[in-house]
Protein backbone atom coordinates (compact mmCIF):
# COMPACT_ATOMS: atom_id res chain seq x y z
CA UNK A 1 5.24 46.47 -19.78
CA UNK A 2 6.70 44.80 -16.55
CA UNK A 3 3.80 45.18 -14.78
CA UNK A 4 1.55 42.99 -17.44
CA UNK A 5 4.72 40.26 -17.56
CA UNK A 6 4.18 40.16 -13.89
CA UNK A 7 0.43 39.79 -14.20
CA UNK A 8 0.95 37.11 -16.81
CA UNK A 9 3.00 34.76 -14.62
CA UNK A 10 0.55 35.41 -11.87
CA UNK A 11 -2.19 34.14 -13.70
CA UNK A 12 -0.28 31.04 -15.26
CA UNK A 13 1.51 30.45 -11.94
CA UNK A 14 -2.32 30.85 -10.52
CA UNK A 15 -4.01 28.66 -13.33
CA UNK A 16 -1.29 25.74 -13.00
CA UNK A 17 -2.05 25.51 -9.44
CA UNK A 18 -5.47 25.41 -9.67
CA UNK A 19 -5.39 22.34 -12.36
CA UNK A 20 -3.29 20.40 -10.12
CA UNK A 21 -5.31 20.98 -7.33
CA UNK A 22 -8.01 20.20 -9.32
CA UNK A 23 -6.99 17.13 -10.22
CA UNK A 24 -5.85 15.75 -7.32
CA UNK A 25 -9.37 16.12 -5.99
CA UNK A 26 -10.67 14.76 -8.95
CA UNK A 27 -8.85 11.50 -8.21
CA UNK A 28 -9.99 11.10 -4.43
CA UNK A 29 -7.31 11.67 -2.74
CA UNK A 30 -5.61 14.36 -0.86
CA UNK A 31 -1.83 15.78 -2.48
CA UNK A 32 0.20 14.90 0.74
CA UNK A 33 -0.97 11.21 0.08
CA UNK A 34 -0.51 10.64 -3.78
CA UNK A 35 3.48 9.63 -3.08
CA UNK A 36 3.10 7.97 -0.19
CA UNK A 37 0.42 5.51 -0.48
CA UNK A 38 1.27 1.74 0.63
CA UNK A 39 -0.46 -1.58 -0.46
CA UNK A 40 -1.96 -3.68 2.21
CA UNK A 41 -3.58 -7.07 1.86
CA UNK A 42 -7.01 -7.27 2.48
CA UNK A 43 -7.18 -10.52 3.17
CA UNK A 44 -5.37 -10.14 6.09
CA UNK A 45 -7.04 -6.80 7.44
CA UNK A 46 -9.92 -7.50 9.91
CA UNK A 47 -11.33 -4.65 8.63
CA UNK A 48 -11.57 -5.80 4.98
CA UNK A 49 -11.90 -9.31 5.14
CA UNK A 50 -15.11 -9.89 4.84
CA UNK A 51 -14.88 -8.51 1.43
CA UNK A 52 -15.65 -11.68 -0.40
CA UNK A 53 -19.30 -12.22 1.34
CA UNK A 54 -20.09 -8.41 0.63
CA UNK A 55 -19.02 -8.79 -3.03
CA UNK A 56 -21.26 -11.54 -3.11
CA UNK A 57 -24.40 -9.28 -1.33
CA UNK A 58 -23.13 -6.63 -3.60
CA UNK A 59 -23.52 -8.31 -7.19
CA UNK A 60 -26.80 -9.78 -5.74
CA UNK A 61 -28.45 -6.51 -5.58
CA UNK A 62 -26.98 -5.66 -8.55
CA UNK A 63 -29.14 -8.73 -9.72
CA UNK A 64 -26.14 -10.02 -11.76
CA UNK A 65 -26.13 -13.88 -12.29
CA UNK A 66 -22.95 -14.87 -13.83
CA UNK A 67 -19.54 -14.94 -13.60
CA UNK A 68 -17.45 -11.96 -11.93
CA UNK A 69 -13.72 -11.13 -11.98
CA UNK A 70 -12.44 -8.56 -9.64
CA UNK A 71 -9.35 -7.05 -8.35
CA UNK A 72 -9.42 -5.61 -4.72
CA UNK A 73 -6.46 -2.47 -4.15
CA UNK A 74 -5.71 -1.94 -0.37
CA UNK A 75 -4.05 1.22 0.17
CA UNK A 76 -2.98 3.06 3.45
CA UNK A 77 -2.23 6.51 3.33
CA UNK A 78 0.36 8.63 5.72
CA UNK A 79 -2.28 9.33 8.16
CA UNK A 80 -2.66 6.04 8.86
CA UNK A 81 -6.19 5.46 7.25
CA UNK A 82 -7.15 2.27 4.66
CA UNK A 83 -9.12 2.05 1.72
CA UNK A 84 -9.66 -0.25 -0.88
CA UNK A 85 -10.32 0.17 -4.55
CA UNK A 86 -12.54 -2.48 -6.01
CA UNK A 87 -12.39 -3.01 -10.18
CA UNK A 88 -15.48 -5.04 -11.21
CA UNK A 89 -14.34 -5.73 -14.55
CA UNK A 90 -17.76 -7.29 -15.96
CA UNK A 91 -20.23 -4.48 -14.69
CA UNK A 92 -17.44 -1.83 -15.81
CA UNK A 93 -17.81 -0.30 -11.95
CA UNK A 94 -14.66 1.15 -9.37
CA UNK A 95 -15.73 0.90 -5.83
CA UNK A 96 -13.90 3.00 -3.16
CA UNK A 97 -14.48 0.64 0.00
CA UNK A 98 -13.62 2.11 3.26
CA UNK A 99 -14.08 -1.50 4.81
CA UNK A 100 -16.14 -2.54 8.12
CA UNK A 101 -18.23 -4.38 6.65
CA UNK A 102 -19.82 -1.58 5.04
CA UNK A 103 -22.08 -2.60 2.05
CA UNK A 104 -20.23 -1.87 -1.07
CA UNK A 105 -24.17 -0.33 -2.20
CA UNK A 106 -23.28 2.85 -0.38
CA UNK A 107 -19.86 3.68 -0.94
CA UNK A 108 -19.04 6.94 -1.05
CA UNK A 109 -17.26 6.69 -4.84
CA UNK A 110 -18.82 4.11 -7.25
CA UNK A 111 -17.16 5.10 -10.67
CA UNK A 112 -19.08 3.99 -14.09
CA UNK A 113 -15.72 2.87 -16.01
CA UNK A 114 -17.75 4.46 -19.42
CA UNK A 115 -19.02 7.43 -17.76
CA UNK A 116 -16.72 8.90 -15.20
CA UNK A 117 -13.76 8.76 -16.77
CA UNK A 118 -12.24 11.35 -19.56
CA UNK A 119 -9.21 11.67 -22.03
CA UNK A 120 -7.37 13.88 -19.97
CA UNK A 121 -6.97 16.58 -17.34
CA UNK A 122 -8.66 19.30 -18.88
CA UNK A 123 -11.82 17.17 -19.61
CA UNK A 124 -12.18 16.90 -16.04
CA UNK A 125 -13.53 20.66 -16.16
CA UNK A 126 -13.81 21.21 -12.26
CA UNK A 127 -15.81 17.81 -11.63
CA UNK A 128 -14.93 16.13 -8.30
CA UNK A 129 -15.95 13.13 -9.43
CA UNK A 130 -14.95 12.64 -12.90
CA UNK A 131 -11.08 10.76 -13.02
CA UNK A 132 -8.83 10.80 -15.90
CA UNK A 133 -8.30 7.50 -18.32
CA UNK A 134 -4.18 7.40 -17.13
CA UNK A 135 -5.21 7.14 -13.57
CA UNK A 136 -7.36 4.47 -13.97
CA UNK A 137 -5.07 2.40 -15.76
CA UNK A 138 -2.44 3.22 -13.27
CA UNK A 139 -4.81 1.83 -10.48
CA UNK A 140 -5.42 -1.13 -12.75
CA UNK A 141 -1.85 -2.28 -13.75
CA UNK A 142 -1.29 -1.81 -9.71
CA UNK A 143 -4.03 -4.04 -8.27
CA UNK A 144 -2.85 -6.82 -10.86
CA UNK A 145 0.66 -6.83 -9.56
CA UNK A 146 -0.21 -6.32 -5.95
CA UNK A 147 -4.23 -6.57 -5.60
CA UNK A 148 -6.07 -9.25 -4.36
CA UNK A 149 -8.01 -11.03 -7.53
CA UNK A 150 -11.48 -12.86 -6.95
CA UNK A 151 -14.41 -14.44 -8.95
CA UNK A 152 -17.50 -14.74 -8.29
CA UNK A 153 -18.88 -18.25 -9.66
CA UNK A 154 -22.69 -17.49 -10.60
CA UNK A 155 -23.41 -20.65 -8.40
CA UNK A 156 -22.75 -17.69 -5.71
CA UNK A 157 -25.43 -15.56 -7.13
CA UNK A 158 -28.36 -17.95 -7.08
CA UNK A 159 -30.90 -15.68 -5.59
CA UNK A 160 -32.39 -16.22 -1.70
CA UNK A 161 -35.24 -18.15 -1.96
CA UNK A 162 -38.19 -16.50 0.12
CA UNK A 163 -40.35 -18.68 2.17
């Protein structure tokens, strides 16, 4: 009998570790950084600042043509690296951005805000890519308290004209 207690806890001990590795993978982000990310400001990063023009070049080959509202998230983690989350609120998109002017087109996370997220832990079910509804909204209430917030007017979005 002690011997299958001692399994038991193995296997729970085992199974809780895997789900919260799990989902700390499924959110992007490695477990030493999840308590110790800081906010930067993009607009102040030379590294992100030209985030404006390549949300503009962005939506354009999107081909959207109207009005945009989104909130940029700098974050720094401990080992010194930046990222930004973008929320495009109208096209229902997050954008990991890793800056340098890097179109946003080949990002290495583009989340579909209907898609790629689910309920709750569990649902992930071992995706890497799938993130769960809380952490979204978590991202979300912090970019509107310390994100930067843009729109882009659909005078912005007037397609080149080719000569």
């Amino acid at each position: 009998m002690q011997i299958n207690k001692f399994s038991l806890r193995c296997c729970l001990f085992g199974l809780l570790f895997f789900i919260s590795i799990n989902q700390t993978l499924a959110q992007g982000i490695s477990s030493e950084t999840i308590n110790s990310v800081k906010v930067f400001d993009v607009t102040t990063d030379s590294n992100f600042f030209p985030y404006h023009k390549l949300l503009v070049d962005f939506l354009k080959f999107q081909r959207v043509h109207k009005i945009n509202n989104i909130c940029i998230l700098g974050e720094e983690y401990t080992d010194r690296t930046k990222s930004a989350w973008i929320i495009w609120y109208e096209g229902k998109k997050l954008i990991l951005w890793d800056g340098h002017n890097e179109p946003l087109s080949v990002s290495r996370r583009i989340l579909d805000l209907d898609h790629d997220v689910v309920p709750d832990i569990p649902d992930i079910n071992g995706s890497n890519y799938l993130v769960t509804r809380a952490w979204v909204d978590q991202l979300k209430k912090r970019c509107e308290a310390q994100g930067t917030k843009t729109k882009i007017t659909k005078s912005e979005l007037k397609p080149i004209k080719e000569k």
